[in-house]
PDB file of N, CA and C in Angstrom:
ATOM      1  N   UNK A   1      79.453  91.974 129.043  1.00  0.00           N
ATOM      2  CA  UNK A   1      80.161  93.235 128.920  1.00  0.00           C
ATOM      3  C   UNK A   1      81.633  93.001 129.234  1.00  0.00           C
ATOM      4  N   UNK A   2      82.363  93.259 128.650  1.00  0.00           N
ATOM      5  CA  UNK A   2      84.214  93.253 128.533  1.00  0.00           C
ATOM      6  C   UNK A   2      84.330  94.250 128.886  1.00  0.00           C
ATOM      7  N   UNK A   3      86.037  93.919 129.989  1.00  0.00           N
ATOM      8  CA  UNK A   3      86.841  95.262 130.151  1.00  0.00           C
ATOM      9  C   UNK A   3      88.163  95.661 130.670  1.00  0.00           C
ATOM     10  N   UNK A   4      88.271  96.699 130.530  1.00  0.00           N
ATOM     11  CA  UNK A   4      90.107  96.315 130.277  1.00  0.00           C
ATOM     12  C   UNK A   4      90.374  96.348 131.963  1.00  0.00           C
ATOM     13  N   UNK A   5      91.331  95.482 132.353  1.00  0.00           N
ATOM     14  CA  UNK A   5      92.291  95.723 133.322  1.00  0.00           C
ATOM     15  C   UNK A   5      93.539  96.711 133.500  1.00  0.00           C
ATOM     16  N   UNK A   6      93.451  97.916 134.356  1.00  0.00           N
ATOM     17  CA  UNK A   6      94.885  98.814 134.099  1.00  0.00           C
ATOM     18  C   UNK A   6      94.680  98.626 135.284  1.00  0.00           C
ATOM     19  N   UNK A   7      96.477  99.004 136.274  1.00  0.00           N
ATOM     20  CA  UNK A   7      96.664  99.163 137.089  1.00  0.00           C
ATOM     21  C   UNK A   7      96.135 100.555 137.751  1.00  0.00           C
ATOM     22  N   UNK A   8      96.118 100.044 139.155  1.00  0.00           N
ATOM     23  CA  UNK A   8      95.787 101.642 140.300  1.00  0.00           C
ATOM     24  C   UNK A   8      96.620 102.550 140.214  1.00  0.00           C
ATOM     25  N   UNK A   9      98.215 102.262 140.200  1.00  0.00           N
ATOM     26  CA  UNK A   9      98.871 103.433 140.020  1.00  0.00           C
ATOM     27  C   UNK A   9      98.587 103.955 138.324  1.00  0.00           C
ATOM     28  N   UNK A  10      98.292 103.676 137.446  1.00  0.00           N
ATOM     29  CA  UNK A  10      98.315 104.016 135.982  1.00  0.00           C
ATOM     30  C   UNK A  10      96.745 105.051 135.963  1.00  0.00           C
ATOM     31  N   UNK A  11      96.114 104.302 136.820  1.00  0.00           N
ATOM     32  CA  UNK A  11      94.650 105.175 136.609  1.00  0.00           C
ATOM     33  C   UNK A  11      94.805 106.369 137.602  1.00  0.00           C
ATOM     34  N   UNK A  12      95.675 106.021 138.963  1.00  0.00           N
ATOM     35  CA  UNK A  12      95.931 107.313 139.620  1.00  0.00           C
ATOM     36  C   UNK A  12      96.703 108.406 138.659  1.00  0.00           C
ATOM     37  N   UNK A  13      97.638 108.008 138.512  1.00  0.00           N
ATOM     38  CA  UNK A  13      98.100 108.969 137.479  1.00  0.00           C
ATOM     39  C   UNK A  13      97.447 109.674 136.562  1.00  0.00           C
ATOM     40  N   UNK A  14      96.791 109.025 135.844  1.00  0.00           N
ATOM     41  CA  UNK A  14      95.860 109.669 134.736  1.00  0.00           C
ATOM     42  C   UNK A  14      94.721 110.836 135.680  1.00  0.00           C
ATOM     43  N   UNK A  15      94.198 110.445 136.492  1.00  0.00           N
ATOM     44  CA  UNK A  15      93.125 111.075 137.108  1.00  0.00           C
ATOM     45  C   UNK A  15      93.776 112.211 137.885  1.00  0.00           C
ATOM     46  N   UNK A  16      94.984 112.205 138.036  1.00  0.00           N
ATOM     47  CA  UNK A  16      95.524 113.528 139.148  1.00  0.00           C
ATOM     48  C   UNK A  16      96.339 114.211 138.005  1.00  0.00           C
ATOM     49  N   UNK A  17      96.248 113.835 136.561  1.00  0.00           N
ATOM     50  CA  UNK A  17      96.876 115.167 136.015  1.00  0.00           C
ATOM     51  C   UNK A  17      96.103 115.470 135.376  1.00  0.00           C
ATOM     52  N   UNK A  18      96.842 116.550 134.427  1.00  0.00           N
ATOM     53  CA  UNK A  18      95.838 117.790 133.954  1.00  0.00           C
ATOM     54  C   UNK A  18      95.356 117.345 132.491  1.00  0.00           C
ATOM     55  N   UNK A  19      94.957 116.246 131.794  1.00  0.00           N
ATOM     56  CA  UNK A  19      94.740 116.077 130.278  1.00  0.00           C
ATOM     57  C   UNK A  19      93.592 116.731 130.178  1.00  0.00           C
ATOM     58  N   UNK A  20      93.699 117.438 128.833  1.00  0.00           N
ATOM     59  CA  UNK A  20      92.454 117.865 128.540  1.00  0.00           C
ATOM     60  C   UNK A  20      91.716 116.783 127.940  1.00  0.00           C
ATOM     61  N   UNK A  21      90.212 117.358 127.276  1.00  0.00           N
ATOM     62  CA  UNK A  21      89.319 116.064 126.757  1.00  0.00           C
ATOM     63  C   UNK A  21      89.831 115.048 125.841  1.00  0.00           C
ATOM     64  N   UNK A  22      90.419 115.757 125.238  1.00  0.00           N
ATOM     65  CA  UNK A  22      91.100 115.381 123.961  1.00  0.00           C
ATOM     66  C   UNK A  22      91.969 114.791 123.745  1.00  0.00           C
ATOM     67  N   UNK A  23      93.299 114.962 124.821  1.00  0.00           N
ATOM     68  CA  UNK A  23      94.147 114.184 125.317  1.00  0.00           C
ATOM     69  C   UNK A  23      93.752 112.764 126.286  1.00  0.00           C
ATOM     70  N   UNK A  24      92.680 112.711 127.445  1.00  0.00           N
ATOM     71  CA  UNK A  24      92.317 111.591 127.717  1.00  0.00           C
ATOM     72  C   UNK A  24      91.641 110.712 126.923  1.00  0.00           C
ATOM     73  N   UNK A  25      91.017 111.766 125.792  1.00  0.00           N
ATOM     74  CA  UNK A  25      90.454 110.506 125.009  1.00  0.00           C
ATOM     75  C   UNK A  25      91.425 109.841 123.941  1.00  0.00           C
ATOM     76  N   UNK A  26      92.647 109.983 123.561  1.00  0.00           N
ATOM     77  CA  UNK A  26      93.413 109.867 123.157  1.00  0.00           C
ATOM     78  C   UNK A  26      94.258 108.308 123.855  1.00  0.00           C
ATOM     79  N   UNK A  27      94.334 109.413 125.313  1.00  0.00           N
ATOM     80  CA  UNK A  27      94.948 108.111 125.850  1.00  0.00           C
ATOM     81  C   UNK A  27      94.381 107.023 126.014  1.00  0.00           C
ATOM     82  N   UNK A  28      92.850 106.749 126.260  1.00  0.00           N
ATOM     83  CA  UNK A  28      92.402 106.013 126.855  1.00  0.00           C
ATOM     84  C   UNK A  28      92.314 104.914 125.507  1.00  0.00           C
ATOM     85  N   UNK A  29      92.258 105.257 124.702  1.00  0.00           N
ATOM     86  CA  UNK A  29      92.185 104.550 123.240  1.00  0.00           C
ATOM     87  C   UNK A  29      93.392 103.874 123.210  1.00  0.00           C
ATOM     88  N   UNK A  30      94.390 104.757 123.183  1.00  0.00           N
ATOM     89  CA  UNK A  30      95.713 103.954 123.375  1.00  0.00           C
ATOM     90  C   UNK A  30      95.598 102.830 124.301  1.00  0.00           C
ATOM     91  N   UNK A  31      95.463 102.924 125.504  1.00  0.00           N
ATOM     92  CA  UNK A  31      95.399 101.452 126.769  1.00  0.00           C
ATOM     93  C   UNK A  31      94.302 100.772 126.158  1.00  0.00           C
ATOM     94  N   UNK A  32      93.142 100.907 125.453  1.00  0.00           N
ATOM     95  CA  UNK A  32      92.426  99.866 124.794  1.00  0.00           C
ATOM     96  C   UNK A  32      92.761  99.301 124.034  1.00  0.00           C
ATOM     97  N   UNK A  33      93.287  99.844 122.836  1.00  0.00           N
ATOM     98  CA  UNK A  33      94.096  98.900 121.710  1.00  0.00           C
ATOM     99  C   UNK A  33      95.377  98.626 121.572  1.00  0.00           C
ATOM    100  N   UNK A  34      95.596  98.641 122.961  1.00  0.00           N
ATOM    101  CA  UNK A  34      97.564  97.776 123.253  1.00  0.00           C
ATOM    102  C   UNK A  34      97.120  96.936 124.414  1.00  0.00           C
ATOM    103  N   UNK A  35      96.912  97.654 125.851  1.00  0.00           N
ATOM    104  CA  UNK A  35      96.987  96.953 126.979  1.00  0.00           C
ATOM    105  C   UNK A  35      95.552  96.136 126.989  1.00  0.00           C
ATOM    106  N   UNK A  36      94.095  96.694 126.639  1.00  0.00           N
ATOM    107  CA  UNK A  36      92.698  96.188 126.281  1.00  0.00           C
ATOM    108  C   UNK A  36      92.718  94.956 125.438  1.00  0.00           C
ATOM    109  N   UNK A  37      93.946  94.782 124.641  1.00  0.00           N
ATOM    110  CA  UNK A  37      93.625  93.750 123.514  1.00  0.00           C
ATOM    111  C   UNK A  37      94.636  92.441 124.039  1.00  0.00           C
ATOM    112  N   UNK A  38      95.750  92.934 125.030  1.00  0.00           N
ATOM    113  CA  UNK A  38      96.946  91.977 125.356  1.00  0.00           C
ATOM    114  C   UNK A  38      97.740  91.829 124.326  1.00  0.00           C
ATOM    115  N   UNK A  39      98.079  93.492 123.836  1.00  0.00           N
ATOM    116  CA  UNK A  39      99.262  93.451 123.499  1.00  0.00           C
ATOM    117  C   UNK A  39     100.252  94.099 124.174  1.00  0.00           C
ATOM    118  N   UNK A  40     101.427  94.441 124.082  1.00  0.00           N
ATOM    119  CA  UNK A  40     102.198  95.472 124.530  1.00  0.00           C
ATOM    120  C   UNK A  40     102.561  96.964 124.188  1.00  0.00           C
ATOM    121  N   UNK A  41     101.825  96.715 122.481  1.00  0.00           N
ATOM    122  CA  UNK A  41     101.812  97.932 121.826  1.00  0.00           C
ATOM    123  C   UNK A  41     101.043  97.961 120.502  1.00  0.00           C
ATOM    124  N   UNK A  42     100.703  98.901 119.792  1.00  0.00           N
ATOM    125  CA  UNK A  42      99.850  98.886 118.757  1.00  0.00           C
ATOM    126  C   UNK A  42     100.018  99.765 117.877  1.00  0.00           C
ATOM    127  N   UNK A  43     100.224  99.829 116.568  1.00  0.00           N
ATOM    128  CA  UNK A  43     100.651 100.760 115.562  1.00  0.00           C
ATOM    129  C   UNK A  43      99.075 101.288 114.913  1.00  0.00           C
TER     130      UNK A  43
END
């Protein structure tokens, strides 16, 4: 099983604000296919 590494402050952040479902699932896709893959960014 694989998995991504994010930092504590990046996941604190995420978890103490207000995204709705839709928006975390958004984001979280984003940190998988930039920071998840070892890139810096992803089009």
């Amino acid at each position: 099983m694989a998995y991504t590494k994010v930092e504590n402050k990046i996941l604190d952040k995420i978890l103490t604000s207000n995204f709705t479902k839709r928006q975390l699932k958004i984001l979280l896709f984003i940190i998988r296919f930039s920071h998840g893959l070892g890139r810096k960014y992803d089009v």
